[in-house]
PDB file of N, CA and C in Angstrom:
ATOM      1  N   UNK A   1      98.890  81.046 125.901  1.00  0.00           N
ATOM      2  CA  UNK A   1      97.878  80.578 124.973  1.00  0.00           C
ATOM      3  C   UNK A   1      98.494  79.629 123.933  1.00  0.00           C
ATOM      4  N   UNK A   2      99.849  80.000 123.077  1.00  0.00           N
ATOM      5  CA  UNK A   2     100.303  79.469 122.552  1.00  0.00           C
ATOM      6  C   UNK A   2     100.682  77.616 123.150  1.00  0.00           C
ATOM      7  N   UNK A   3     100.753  78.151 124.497  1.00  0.00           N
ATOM      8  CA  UNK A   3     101.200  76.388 124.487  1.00  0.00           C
ATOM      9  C   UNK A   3      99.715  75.394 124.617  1.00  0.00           C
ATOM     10  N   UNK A   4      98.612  76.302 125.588  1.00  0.00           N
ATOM     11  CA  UNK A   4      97.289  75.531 125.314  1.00  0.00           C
ATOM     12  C   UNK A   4      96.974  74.740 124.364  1.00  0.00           C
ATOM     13  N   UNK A   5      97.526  75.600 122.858  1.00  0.00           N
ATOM     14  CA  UNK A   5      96.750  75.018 121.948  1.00  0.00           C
ATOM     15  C   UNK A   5      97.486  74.136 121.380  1.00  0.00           C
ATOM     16  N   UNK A   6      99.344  74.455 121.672  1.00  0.00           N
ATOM     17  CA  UNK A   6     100.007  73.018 121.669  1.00  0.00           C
ATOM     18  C   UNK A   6      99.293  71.945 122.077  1.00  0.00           C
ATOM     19  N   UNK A   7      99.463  71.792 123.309  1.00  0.00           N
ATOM     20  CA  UNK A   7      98.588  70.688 124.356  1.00  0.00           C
ATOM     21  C   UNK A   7      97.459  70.015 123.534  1.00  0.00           C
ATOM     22  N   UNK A   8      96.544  71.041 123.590  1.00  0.00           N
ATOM     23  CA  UNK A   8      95.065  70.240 123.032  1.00  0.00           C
ATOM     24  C   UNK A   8      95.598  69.415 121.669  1.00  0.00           C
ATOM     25  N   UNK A   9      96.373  69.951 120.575  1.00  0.00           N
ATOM     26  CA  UNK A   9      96.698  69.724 119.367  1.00  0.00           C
ATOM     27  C   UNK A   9      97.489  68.023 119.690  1.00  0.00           C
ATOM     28  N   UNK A  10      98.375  68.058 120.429  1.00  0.00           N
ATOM     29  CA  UNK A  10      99.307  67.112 120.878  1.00  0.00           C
ATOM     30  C   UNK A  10      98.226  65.942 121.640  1.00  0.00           C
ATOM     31  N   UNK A  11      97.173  66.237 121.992  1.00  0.00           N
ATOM     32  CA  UNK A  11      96.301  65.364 122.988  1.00  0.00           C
ATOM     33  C   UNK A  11      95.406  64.567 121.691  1.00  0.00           C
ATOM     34  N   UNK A  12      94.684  65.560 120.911  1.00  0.00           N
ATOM     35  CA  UNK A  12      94.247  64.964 120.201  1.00  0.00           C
ATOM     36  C   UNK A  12      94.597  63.872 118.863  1.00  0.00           C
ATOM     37  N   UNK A  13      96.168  63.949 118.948  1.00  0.00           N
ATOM     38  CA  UNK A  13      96.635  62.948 117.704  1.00  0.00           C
ATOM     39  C   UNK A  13      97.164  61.894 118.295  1.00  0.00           C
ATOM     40  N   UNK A  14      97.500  61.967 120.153  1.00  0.00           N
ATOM     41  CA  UNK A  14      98.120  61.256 120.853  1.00  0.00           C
ATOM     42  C   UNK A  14      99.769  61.268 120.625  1.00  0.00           C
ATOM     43  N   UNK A  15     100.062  62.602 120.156  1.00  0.00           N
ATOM     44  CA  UNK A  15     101.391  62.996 119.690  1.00  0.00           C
ATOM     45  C   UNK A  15     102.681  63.400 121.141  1.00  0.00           C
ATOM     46  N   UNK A  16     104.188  63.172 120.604  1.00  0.00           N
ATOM     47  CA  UNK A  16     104.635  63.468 121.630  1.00  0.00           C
ATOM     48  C   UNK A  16     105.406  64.410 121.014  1.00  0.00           C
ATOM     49  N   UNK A  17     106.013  65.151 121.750  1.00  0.00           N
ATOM     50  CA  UNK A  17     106.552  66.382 121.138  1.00  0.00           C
ATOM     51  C   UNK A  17     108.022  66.355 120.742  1.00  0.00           C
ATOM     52  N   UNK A  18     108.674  66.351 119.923  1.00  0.00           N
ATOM     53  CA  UNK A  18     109.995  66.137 119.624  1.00  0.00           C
ATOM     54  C   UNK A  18     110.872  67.821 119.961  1.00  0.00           C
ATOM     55  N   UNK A  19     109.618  68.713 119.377  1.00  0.00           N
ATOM     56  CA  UNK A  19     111.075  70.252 118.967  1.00  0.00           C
ATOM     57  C   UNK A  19     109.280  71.309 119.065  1.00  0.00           C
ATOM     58  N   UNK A  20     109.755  72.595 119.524  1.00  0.00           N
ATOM     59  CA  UNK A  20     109.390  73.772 118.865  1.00  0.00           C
ATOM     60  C   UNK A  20     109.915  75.186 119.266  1.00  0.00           C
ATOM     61  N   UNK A  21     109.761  75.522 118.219  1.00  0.00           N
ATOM     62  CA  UNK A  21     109.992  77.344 118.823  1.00  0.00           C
ATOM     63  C   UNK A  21     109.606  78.231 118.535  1.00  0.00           C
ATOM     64  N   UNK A  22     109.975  79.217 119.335  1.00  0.00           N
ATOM     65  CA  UNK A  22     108.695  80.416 119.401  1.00  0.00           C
ATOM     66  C   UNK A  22     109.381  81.810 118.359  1.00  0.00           C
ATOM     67  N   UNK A  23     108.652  82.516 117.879  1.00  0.00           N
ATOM     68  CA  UNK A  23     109.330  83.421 116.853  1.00  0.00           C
ATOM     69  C   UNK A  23     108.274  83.985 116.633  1.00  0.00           C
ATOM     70  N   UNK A  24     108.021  84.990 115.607  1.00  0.00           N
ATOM     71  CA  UNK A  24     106.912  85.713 115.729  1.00  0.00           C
ATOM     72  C   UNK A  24     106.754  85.668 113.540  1.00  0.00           C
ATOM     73  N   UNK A  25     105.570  86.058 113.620  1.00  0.00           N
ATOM     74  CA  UNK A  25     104.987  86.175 112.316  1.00  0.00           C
ATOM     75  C   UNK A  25     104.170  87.483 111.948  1.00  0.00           C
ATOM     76  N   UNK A  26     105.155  88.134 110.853  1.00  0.00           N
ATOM     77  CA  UNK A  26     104.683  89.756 110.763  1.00  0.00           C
ATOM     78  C   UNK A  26     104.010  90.310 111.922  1.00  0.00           C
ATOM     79  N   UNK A  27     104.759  89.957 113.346  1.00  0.00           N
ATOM     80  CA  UNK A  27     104.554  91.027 114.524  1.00  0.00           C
ATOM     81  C   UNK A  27     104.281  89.989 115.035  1.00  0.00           C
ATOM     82  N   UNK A  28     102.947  89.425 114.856  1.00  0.00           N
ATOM     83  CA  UNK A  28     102.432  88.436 115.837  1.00  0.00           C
ATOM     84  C   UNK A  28     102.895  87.380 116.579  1.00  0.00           C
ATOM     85  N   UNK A  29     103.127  86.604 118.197  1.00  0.00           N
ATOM     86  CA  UNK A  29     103.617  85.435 118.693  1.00  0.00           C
ATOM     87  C   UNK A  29     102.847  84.048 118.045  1.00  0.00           C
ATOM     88  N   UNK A  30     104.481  83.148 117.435  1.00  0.00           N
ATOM     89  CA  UNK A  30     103.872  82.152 116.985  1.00  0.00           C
ATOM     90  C   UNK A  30     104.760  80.825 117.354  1.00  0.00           C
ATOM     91  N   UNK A  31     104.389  79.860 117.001  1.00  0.00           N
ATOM     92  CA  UNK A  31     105.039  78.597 117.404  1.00  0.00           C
ATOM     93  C   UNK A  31     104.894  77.596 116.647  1.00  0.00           C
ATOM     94  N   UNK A  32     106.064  76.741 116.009  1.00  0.00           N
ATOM     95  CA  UNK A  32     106.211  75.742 115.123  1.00  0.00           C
ATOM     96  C   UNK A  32     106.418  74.472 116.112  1.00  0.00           C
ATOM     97  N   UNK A  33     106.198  73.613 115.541  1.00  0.00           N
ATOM     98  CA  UNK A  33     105.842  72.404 116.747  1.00  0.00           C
ATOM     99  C   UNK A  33     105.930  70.968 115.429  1.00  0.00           C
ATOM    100  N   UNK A  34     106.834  70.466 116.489  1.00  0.00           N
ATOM    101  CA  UNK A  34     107.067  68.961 115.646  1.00  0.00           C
ATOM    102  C   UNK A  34     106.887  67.599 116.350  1.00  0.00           C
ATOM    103  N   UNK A  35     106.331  67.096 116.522  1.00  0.00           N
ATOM    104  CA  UNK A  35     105.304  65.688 116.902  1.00  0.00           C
ATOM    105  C   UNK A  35     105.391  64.553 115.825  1.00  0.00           C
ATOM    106  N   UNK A  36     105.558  63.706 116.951  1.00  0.00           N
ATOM    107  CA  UNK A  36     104.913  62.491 115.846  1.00  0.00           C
ATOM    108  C   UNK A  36     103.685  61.884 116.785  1.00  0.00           C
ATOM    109  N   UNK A  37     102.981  61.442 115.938  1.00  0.00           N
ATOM    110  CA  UNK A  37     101.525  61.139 116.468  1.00  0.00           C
ATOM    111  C   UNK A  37     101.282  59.757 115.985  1.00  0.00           C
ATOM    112  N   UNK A  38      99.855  59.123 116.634  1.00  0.00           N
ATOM    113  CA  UNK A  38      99.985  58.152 116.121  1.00  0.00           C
ATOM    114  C   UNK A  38     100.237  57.340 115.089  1.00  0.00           C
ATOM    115  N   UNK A  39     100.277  55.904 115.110  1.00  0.00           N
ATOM    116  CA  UNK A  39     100.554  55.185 113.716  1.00  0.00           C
ATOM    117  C   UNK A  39     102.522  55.953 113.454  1.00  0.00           C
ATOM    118  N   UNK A  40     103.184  56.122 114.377  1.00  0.00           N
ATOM    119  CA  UNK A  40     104.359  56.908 113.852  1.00  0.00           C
ATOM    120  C   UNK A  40     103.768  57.874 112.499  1.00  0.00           C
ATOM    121  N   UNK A  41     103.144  58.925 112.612  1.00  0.00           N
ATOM    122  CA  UNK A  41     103.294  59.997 112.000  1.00  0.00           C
ATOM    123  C   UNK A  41     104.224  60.961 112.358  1.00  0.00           C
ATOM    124  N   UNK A  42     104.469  61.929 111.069  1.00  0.00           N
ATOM    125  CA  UNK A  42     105.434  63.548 111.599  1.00  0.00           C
ATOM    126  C   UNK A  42     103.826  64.275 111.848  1.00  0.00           C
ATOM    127  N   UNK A  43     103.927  65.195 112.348  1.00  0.00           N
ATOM    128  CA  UNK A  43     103.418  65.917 112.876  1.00  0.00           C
ATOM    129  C   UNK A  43     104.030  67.610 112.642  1.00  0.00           C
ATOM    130  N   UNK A  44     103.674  68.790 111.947  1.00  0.00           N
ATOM    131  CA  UNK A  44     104.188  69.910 112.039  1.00  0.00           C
ATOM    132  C   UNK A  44     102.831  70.813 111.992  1.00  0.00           C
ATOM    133  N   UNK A  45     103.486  71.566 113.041  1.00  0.00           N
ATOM    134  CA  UNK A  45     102.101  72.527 113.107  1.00  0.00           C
ATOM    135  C   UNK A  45     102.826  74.216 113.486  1.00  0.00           C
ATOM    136  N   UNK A  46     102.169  75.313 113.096  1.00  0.00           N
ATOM    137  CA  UNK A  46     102.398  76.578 112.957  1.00  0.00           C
ATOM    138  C   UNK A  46     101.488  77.135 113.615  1.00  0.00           C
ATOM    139  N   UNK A  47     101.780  77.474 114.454  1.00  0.00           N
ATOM    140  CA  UNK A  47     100.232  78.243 115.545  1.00  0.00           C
ATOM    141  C   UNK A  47     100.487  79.612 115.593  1.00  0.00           C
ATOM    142  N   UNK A  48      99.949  80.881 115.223  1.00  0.00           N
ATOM    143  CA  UNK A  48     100.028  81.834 115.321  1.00  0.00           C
ATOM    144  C   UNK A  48      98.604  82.890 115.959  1.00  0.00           C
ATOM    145  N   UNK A  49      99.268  83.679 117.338  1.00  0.00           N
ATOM    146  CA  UNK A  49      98.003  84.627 118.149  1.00  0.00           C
ATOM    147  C   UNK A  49      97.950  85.913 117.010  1.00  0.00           C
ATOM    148  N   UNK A  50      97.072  86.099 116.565  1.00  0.00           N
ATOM    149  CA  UNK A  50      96.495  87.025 116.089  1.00  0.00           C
ATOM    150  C   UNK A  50      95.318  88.186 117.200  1.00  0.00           C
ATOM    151  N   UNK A  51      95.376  88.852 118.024  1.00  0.00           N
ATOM    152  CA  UNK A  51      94.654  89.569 118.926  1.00  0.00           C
ATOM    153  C   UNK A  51      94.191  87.925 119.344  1.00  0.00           C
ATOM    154  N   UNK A  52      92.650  88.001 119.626  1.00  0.00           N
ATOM    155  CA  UNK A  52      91.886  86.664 119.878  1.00  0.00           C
ATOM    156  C   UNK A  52      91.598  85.633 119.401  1.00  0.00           C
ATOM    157  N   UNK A  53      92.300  85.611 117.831  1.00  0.00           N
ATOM    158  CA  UNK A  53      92.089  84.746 116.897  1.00  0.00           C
ATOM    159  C   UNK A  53      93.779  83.887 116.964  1.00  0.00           C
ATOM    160  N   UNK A  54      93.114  82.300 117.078  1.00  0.00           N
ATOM    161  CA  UNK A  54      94.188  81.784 116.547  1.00  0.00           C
ATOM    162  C   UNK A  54      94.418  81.044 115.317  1.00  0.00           C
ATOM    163  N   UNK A  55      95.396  81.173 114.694  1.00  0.00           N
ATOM    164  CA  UNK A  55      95.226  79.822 113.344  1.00  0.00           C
ATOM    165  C   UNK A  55      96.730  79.281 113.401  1.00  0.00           C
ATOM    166  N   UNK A  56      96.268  77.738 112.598  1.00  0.00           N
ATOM    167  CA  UNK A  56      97.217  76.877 113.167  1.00  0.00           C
ATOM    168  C   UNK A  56      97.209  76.155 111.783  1.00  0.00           C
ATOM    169  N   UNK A  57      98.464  75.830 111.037  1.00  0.00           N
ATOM    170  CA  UNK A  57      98.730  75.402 110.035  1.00  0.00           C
ATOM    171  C   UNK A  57      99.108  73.770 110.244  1.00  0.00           C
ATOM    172  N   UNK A  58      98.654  73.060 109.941  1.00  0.00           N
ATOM    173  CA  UNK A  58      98.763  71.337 110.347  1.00  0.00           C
ATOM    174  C   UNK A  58      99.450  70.946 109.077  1.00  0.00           C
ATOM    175  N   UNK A  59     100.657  69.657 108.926  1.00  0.00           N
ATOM    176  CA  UNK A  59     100.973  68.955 107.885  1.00  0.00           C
ATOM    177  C   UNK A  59     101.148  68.225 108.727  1.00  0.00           C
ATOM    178  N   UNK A  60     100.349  66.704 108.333  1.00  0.00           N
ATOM    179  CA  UNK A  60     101.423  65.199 108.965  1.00  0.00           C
ATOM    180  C   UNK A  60     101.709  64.530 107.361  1.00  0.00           C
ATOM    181  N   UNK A  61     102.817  63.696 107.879  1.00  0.00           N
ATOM    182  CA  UNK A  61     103.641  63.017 107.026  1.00  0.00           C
ATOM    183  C   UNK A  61     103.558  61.570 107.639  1.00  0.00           C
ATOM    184  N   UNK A  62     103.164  60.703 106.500  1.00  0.00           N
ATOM    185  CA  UNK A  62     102.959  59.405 107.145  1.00  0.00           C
ATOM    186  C   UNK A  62     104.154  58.129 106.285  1.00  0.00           C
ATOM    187  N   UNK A  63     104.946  58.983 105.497  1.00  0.00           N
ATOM    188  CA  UNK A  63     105.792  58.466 104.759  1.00  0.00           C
ATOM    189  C   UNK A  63     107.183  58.663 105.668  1.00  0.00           C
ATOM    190  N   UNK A  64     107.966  57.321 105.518  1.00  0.00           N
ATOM    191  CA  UNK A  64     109.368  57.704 106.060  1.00  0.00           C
ATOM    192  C   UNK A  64     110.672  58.193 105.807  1.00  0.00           C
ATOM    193  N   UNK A  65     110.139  59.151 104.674  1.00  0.00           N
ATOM    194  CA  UNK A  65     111.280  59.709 103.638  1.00  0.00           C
ATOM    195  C   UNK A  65     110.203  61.431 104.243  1.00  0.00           C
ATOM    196  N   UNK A  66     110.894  62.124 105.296  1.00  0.00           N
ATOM    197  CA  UNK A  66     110.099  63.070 105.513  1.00  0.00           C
ATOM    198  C   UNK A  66     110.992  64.532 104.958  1.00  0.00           C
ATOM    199  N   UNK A  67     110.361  65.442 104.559  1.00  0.00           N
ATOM    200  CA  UNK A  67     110.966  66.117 103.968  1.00  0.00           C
ATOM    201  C   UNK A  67     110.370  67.598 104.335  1.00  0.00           C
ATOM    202  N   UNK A  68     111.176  68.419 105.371  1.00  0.00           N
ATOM    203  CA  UNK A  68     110.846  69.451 106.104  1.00  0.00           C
ATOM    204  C   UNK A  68     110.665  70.592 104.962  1.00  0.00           C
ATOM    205  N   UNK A  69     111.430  70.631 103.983  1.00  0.00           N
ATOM    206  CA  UNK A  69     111.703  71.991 102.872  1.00  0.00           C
ATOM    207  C   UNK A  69     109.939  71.673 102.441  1.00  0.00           C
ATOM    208  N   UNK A  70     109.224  70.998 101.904  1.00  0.00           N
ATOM    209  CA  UNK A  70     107.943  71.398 101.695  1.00  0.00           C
ATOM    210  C   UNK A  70     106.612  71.861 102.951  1.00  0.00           C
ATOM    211  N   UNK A  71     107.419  71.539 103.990  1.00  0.00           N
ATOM    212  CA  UNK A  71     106.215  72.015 104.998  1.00  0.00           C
ATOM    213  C   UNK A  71     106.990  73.239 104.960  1.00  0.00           C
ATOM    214  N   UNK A  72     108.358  73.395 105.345  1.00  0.00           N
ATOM    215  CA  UNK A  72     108.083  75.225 105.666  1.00  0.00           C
ATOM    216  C   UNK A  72     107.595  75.594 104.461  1.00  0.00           C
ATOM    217  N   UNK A  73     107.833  75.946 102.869  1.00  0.00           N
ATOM    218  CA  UNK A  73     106.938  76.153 101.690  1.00  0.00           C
ATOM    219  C   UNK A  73     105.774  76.404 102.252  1.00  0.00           C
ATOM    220  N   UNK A  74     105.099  75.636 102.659  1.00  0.00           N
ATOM    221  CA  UNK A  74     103.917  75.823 102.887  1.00  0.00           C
ATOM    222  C   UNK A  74     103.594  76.787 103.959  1.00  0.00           C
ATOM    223  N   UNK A  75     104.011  76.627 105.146  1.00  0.00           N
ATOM    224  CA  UNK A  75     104.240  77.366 106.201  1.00  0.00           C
ATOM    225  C   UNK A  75     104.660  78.913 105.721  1.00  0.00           C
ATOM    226  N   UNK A  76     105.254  78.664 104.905  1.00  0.00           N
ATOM    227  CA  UNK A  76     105.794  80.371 104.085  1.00  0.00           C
ATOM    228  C   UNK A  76     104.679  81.240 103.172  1.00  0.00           C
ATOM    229  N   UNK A  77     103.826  79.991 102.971  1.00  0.00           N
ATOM    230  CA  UNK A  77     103.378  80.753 101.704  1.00  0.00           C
ATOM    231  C   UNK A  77     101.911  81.337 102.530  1.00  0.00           C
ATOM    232  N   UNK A  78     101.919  80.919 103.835  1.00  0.00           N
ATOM    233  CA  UNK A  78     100.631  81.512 104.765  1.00  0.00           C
ATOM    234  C   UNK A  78     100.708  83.216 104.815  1.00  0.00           C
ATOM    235  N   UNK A  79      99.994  83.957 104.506  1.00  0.00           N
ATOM    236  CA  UNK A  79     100.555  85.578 104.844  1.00  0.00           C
ATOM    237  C   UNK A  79      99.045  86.264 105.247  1.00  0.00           C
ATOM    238  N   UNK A  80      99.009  86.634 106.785  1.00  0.00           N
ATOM    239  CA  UNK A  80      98.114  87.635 107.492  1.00  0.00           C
ATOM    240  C   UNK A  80      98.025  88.924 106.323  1.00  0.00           C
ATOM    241  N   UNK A  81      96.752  89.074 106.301  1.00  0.00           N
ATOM    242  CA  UNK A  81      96.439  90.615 105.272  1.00  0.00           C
ATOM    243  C   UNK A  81      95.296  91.053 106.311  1.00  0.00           C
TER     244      UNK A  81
END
């Protein structure tokens, strides 16, 4: 499932995939994913299976001074309750 929604995610920005990996989030299977998409964008996305529910954390960066320490921040500050 996790890579489906890679795919669709990657189809729809016309992105190619540079990096991701799989790790889990307070239990759950998840996947960080780095793309650049069109117009040379970054592309970072956080996809996490929750039972049937998925959610997927999106940042693109359209600047060429890209700076990973504020997407994970962000990526960190997501927390399942």
């Amino acid at each position: 499932m996790l890579n489906k929604i890679r795919d669709f995610g990657l189809y729809g920005v016309q992105g190619t995939l540079i990096s991701e990996r799989r790790f889990t989030v307070q239990g759950y299977p998840a996947k960080d994913i780095q793309a650049r998409a069109r117009g040379n964008s970054a592309m970072y996305n956080r996809i996490i299976l929750v039972g049937t529910r998925a959610y997927t954390l999106l940042v693109f960066e359209t600047s060429d001074k890209r700076d990973i320490t504020n997407v994970e921040r962000f990526f960190e500050s997501f927390s399942l309750h």
